[in-house]
N, C-alpha and C. Protein backbone atom coordinates (compact mmCIF):
# COMPACT_ATOMS: atom_id res chain seq x y z
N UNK A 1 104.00 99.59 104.05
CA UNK A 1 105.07 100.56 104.20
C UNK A 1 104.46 101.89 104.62
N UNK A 2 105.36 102.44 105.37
CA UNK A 2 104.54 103.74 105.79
C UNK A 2 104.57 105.14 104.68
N UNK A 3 104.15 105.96 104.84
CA UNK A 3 103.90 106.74 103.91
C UNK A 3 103.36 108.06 104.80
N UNK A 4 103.57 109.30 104.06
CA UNK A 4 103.37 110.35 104.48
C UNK A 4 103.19 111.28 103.85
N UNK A 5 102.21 112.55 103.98
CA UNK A 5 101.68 113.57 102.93
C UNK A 5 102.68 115.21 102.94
N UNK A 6 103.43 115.14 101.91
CA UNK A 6 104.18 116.14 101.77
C UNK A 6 103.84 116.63 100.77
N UNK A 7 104.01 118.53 101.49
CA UNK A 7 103.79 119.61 100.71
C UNK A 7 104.86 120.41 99.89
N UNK A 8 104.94 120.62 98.93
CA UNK A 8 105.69 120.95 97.87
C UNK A 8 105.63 122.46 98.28
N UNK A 9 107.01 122.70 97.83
CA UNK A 9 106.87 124.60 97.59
C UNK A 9 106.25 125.12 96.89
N UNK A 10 105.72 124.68 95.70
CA UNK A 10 104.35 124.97 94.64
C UNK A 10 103.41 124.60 95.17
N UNK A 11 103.00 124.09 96.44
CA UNK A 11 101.43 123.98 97.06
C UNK A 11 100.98 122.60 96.70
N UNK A 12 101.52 121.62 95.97
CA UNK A 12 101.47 120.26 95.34
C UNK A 12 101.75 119.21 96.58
N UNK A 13 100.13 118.35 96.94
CA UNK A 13 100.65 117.46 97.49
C UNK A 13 101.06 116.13 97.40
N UNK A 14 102.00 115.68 97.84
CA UNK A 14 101.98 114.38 97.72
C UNK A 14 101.85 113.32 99.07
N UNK A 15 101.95 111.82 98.19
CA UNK A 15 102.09 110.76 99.10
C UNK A 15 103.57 110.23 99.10
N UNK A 16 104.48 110.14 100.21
CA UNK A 16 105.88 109.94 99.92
C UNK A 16 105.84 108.63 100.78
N UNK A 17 106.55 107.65 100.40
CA UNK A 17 107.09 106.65 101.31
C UNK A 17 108.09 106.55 101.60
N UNK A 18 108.29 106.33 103.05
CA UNK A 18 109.53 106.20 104.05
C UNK A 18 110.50 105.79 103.46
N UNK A 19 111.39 106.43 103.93
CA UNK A 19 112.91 106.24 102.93
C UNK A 19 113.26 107.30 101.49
N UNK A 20 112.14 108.16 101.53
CA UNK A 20 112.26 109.18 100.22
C UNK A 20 111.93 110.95 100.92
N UNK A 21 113.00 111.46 100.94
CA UNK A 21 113.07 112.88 101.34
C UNK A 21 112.82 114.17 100.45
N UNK A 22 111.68 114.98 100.58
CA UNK A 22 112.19 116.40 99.76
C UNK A 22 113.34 116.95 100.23
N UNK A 23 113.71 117.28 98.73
CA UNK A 23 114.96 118.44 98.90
C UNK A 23 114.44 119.57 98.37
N UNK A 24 113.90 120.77 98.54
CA UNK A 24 113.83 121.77 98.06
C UNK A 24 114.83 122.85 98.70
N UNK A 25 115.73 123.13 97.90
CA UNK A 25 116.69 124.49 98.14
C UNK A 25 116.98 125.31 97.16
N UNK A 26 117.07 126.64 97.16
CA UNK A 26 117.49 127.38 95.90
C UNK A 26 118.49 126.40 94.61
N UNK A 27 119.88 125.51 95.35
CA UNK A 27 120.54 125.02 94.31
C UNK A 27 119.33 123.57 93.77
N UNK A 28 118.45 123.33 94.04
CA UNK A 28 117.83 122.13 93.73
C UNK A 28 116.52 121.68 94.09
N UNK A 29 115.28 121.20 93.36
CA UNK A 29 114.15 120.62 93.71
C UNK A 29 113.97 119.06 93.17
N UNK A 30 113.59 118.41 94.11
CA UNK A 30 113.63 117.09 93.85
C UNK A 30 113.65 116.04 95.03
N UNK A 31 113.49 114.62 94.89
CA UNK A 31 113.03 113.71 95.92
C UNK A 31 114.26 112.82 96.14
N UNK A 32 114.83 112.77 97.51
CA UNK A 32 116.35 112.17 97.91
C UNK A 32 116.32 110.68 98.56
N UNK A 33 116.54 109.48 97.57
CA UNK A 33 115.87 108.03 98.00
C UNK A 33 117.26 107.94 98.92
N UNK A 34 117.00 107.92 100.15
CA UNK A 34 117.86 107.32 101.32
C UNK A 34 117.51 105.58 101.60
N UNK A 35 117.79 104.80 100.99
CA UNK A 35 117.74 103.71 101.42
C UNK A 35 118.96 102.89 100.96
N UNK A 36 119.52 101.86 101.51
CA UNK A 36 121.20 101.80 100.68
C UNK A 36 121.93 102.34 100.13
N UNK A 37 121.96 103.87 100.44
CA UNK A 37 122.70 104.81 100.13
C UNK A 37 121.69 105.97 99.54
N UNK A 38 122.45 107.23 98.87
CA UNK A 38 121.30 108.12 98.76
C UNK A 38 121.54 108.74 97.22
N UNK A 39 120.59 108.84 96.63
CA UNK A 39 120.35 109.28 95.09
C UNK A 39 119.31 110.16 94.88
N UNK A 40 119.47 111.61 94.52
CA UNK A 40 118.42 112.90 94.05
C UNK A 40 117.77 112.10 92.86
N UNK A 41 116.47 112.38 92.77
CA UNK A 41 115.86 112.52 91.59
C UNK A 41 115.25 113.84 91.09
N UNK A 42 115.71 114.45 90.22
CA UNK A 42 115.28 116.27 90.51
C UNK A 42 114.01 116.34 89.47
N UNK A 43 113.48 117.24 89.97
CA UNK A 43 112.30 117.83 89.54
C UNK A 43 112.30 117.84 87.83
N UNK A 44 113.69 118.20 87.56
CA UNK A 44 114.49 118.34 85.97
C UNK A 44 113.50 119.55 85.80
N UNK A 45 113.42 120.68 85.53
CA UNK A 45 113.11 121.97 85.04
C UNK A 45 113.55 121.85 83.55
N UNK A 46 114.64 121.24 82.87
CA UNK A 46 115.16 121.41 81.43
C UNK A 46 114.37 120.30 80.84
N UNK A 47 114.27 119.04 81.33
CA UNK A 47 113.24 118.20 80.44
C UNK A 47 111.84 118.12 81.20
N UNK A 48 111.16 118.87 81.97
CA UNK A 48 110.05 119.25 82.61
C UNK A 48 109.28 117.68 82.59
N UNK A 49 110.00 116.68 84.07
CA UNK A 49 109.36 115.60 84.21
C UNK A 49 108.76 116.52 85.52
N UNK A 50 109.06 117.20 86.25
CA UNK A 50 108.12 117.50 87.69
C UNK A 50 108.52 116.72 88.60
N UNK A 51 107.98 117.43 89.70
CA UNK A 51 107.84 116.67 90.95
C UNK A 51 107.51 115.46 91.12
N UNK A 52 106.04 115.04 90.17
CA UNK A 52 105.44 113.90 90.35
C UNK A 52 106.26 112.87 89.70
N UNK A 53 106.88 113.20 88.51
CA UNK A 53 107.50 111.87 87.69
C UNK A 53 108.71 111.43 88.48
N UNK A 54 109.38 112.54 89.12
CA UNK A 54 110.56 112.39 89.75
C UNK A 54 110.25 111.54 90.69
N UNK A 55 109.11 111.57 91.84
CA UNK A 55 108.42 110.74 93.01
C UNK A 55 108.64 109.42 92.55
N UNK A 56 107.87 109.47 91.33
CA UNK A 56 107.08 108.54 90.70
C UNK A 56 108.99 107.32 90.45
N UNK A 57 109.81 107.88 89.78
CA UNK A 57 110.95 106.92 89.47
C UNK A 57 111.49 106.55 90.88
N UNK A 58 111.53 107.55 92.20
CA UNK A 58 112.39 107.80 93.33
C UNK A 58 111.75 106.70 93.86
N UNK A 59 110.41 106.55 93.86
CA UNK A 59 109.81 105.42 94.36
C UNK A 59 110.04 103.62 93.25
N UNK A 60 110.15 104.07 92.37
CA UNK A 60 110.49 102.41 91.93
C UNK A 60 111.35 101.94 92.13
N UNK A 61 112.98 103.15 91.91
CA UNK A 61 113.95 102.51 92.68
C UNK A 61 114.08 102.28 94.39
N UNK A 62 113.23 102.40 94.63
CA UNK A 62 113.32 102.49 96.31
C UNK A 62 112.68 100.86 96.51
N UNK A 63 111.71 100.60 95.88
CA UNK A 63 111.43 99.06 95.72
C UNK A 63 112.43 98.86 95.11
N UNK A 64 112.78 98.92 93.79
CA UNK A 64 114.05 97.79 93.36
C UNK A 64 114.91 97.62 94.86
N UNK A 65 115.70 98.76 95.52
CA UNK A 65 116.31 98.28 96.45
C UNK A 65 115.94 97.36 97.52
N UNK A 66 114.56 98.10 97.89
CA UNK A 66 114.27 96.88 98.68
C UNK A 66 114.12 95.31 98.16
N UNK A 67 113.99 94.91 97.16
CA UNK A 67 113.51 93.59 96.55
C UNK A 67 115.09 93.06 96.96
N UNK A 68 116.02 93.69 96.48
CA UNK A 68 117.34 92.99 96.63
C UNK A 68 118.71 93.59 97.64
N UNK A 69 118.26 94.23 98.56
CA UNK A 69 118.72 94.76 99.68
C UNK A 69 118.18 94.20 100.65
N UNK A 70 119.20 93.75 102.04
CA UNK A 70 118.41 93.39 103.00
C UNK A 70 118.34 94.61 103.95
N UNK A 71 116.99 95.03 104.64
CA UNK A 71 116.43 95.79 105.62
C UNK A 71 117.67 96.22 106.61
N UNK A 72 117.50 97.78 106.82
CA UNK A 72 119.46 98.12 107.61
C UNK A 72 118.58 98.05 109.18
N UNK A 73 119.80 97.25 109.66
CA UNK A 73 119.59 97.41 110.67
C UNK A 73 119.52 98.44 111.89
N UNK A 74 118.74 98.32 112.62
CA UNK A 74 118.96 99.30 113.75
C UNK A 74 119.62 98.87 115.10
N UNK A 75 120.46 97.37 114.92
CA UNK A 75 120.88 97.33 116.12
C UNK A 75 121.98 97.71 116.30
N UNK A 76 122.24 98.09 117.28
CA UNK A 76 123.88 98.43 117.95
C UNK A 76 124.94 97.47 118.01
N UNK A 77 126.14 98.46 117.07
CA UNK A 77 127.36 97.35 116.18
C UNK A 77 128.52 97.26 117.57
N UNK A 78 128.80 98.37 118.39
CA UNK A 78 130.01 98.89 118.89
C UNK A 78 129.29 98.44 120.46
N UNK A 79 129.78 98.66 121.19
CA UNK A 79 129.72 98.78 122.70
C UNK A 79 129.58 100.15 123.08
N UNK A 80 128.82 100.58 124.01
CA UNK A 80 128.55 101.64 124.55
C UNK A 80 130.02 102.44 125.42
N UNK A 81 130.09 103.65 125.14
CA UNK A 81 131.48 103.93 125.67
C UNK A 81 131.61 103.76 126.89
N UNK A 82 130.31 103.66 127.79
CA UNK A 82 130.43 103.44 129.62
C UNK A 82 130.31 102.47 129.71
N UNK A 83 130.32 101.21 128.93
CA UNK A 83 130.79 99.82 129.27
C UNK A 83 132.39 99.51 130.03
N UNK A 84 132.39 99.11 131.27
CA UNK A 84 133.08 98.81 131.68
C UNK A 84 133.81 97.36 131.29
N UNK A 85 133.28 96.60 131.04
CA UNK A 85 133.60 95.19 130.71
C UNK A 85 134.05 95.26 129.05
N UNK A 86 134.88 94.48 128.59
CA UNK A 86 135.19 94.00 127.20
C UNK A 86 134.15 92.69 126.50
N UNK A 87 132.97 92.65 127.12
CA UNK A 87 132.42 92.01 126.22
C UNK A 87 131.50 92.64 125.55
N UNK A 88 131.09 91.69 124.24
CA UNK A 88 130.45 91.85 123.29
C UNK A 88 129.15 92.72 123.29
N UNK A 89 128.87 93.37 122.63
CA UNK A 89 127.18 94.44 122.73
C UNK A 89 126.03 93.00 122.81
N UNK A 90 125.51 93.34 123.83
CA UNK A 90 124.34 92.52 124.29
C UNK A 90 124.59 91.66 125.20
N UNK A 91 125.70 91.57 125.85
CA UNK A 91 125.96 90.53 126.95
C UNK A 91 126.94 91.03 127.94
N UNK A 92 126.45 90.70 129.39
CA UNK A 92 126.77 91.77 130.51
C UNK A 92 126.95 90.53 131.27
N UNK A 93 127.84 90.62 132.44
CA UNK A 93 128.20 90.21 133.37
C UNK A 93 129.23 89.93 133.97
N UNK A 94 129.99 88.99 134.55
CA UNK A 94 129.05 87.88 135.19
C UNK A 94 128.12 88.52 136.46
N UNK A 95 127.28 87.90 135.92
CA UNK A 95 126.21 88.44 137.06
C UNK A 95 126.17 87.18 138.57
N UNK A 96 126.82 87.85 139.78
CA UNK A 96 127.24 87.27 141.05
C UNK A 96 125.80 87.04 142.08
N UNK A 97 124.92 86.14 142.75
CA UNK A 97 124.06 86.31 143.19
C UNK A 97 123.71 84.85 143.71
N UNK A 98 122.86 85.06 145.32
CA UNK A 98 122.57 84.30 146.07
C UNK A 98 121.57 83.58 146.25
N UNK A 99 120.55 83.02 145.44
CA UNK A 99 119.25 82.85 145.65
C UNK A 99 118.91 82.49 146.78
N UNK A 100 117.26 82.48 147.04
CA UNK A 100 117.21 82.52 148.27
C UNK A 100 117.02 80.83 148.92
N UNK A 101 117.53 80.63 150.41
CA UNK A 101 117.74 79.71 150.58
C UNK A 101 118.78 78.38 149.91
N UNK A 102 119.61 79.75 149.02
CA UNK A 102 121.02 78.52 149.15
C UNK A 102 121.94 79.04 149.69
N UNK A 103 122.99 78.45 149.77
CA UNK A 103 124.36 78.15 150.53
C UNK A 103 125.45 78.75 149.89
N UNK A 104 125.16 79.21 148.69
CA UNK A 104 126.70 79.22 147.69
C UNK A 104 126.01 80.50 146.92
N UNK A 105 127.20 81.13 146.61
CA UNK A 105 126.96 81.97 145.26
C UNK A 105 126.95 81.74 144.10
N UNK A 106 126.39 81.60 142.90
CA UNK A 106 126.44 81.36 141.55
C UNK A 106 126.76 82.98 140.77
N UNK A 107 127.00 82.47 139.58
CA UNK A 107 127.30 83.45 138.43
C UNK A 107 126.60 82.96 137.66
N UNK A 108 126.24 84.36 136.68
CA UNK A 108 125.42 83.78 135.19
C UNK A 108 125.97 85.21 134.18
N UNK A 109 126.02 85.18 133.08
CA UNK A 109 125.82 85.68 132.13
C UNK A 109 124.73 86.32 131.44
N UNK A 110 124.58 87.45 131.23
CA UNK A 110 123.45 88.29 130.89
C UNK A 110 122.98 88.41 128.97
N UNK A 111 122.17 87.44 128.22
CA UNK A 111 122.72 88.04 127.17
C UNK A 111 121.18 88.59 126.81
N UNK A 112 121.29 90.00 125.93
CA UNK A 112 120.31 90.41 125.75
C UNK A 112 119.70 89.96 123.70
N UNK A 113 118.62 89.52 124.15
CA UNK A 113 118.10 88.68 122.21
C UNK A 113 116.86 89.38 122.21
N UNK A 114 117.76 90.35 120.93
CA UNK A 114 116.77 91.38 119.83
C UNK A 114 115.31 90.43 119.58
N UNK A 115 114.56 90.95 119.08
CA UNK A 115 113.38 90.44 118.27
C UNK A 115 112.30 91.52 117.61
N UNK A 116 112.35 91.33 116.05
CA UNK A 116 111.77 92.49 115.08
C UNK A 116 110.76 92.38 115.89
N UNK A 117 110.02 93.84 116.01
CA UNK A 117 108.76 93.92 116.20
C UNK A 117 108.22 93.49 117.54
N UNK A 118 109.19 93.37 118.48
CA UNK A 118 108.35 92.90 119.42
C UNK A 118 109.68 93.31 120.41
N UNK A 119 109.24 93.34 121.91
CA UNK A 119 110.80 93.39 123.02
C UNK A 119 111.44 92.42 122.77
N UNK A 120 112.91 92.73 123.18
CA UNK A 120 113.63 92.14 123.11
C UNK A 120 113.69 90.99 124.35
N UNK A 121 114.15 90.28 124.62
CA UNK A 121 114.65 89.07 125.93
C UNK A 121 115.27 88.95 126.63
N UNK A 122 115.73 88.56 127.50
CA UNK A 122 116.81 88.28 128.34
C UNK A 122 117.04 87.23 128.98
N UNK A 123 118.40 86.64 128.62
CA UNK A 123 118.36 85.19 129.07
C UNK A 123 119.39 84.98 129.35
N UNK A 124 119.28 83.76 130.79
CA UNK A 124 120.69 84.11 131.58
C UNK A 124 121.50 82.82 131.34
N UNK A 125 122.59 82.80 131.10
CA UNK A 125 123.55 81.79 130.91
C UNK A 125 124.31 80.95 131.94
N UNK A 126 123.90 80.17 132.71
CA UNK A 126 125.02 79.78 134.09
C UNK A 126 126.20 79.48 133.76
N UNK A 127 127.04 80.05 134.59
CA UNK A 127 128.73 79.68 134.76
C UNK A 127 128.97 78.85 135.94
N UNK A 128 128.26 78.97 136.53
CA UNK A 128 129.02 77.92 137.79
C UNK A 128 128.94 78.59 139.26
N UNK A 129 128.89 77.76 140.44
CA UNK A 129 129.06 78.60 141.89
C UNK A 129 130.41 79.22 142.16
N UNK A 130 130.48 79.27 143.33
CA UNK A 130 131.55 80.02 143.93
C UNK A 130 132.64 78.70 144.04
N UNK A 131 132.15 77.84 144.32
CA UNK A 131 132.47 76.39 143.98
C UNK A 131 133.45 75.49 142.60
N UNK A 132 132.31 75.81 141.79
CA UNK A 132 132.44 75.03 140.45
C UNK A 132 133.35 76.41 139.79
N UNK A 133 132.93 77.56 139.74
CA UNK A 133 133.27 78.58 138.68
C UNK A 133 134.45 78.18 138.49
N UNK A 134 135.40 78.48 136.80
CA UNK A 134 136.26 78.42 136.48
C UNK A 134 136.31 79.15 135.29
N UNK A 135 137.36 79.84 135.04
CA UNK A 135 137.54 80.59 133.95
C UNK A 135 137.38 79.67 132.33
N UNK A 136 137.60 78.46 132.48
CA UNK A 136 137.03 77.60 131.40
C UNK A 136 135.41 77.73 131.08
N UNK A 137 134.77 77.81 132.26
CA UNK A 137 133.48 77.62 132.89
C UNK A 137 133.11 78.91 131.68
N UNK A 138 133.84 80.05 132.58
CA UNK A 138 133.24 81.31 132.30
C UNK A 138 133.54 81.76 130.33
N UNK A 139 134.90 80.91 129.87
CA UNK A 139 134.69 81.24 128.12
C UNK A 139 133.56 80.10 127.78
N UNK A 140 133.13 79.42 128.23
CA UNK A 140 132.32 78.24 127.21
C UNK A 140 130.76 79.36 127.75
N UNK A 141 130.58 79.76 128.68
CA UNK A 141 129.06 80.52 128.69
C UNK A 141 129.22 81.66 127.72
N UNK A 142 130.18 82.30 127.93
CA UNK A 142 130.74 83.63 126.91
C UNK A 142 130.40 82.71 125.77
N UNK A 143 130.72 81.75 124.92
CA UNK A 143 130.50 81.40 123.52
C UNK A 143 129.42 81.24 123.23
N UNK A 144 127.93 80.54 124.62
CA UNK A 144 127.12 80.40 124.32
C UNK A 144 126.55 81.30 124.03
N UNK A 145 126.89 82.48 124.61
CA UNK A 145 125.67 83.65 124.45
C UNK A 145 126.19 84.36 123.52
N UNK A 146 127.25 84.29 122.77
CA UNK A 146 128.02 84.73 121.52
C UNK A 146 126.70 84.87 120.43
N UNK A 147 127.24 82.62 120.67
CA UNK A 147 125.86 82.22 119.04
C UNK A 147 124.82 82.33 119.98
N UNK A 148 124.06 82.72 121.15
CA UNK A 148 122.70 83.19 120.96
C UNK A 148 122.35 84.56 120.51
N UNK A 149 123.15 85.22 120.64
CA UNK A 149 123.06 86.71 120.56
C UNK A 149 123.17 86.58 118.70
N UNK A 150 124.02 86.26 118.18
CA UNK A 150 124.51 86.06 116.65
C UNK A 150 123.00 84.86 115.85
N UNK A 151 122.40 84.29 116.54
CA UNK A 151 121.05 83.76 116.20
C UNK A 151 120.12 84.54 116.18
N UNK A 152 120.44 85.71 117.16
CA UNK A 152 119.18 86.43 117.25
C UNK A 152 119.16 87.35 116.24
N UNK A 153 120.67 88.05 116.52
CA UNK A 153 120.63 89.04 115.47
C UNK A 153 119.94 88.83 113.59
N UNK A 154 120.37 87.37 113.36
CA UNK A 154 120.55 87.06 112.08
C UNK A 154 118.61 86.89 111.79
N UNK A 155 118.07 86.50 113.09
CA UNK A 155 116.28 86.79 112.38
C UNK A 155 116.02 87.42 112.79
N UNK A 156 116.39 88.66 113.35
CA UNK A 156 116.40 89.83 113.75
C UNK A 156 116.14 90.57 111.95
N UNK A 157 117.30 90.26 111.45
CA UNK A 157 117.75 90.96 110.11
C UNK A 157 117.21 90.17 109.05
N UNK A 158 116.59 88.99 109.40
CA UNK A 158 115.55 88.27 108.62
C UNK A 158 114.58 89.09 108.41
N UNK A 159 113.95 89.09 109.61
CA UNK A 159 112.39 89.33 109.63
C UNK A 159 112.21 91.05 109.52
N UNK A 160 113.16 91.48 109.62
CA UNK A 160 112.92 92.81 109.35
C UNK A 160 113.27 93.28 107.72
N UNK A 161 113.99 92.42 107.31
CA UNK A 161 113.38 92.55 106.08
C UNK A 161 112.63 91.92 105.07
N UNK A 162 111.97 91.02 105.41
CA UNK A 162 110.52 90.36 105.21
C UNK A 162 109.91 91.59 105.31
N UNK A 163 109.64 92.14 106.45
CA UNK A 163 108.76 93.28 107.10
C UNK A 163 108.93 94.46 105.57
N UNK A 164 110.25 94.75 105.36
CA UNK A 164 110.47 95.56 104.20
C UNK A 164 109.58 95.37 103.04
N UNK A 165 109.93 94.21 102.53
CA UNK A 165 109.47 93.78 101.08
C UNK A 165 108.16 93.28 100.79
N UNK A 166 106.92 92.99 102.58
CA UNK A 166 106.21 93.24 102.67
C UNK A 166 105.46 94.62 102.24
N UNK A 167 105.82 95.41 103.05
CA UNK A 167 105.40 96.60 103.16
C UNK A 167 105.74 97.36 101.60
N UNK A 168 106.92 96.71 101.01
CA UNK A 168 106.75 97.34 99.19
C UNK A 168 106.14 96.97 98.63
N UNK A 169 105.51 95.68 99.12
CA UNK A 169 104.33 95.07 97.83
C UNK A 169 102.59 95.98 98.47
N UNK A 170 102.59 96.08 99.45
CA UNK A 170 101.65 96.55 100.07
C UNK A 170 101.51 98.21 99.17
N UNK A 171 102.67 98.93 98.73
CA UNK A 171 102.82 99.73 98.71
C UNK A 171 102.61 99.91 96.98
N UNK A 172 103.19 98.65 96.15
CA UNK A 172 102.75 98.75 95.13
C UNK A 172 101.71 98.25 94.65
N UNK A 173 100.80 97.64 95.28
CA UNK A 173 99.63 97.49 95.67
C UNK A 173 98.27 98.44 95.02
N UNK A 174 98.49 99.58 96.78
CA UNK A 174 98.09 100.62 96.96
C UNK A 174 98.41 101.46 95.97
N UNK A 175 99.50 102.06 94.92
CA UNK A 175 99.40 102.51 93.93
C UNK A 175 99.09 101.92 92.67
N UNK A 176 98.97 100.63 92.49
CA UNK A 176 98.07 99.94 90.90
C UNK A 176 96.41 100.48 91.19
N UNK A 177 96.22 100.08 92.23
CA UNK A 177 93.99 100.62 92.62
C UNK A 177 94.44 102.27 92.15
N UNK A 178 95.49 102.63 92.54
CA UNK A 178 95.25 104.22 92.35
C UNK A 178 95.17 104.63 91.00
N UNK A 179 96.37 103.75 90.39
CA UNK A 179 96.16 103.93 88.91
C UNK A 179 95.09 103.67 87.76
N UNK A 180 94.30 102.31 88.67
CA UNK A 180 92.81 102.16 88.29
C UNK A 180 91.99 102.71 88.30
N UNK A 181 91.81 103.50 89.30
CA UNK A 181 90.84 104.19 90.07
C UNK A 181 90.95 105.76 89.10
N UNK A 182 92.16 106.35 88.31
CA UNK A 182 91.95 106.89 88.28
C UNK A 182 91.40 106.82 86.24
């Protein structure tokens, strides 16, 4: 999990992991866990846990969530507003075109398949020539690239949160040696 060194308004540094924000403002000091929603843990000045204890809880619940939260996605839910077409986010077309040295025009379907950690794909769906095409033609490719796109997404949202609950064990890990160490 990634992690990053933040400086406190008292000159105090820490190690914060992604998904945990300072808040320091006159109404409040304390660490803001943004991950499945968002929860202050404050500094508490009246029962004087500090900065560090506050870190210290902001970060366990930030693993609890991850252990039983799945990883939010970053892909795109809606269609882009300059989409001209009514289909689905990730699939464009029909795409009209002549290859070379044939006779006829074909159509295909454009669908675009996410993949954590790596580019995404593109893979084309045939509908049929200028010939064959038929609007039957053209909903049965539309369905295919529906469930490819809906396959992709779903280990898309697998593996990215594998990637999560990886990176929290990595993370609680890295703080047990620290606690040894010290």
């Amino acid at each position: 999990m990634k992690t990053r060194d933040v400086v406190i308004y008292t000159g105090k540094r820490f190690e914060v992991p992604q998904g945990i924000q300072r808040i320091d403002t006159q109404a409040t000091h304390g660490w803001q866990l943004r991950y499945g929603g968002t929860k202050l843990f404050s500094d508490g000045v009246e029962n004087a846990r500090g900065a560090s204890a506050a870190l210290v809880q902001a970060t366990r619940e930030l693993l609890s969530r991850i252990a039983r939260l799945p990883a939010p996605s970053l892909l795109q839910r809606e269609p882009n507003e300059n989409k001209t077409s009514d289909l689905p986010v990730g699939i464009s077309g029909p795409i009209v075109r002549k290859r070379r040295g044939a006779k006829v025009y074909e159509s295909s379907l454009s669908v675009l398949l996410p993949r954590f950690g790596m580019p995404s794909r593109r893979r084309s769906v045939y509908i049929g020539t200028e010939n064959t095409y038929t609007t039957e033609r053209y909903h049965l490719a539309l369905e295919k690239c529906i469930a490819l796109r809906d396959a992709a997404e779903k280990t898309y949202r697998r593996d990215a949160t594998t990637a999560k609950r990886v990176g929290a064990l990595q993370l609680q890990a890295r703080q047990a040696r620290r606690l040894v160490a010290k």
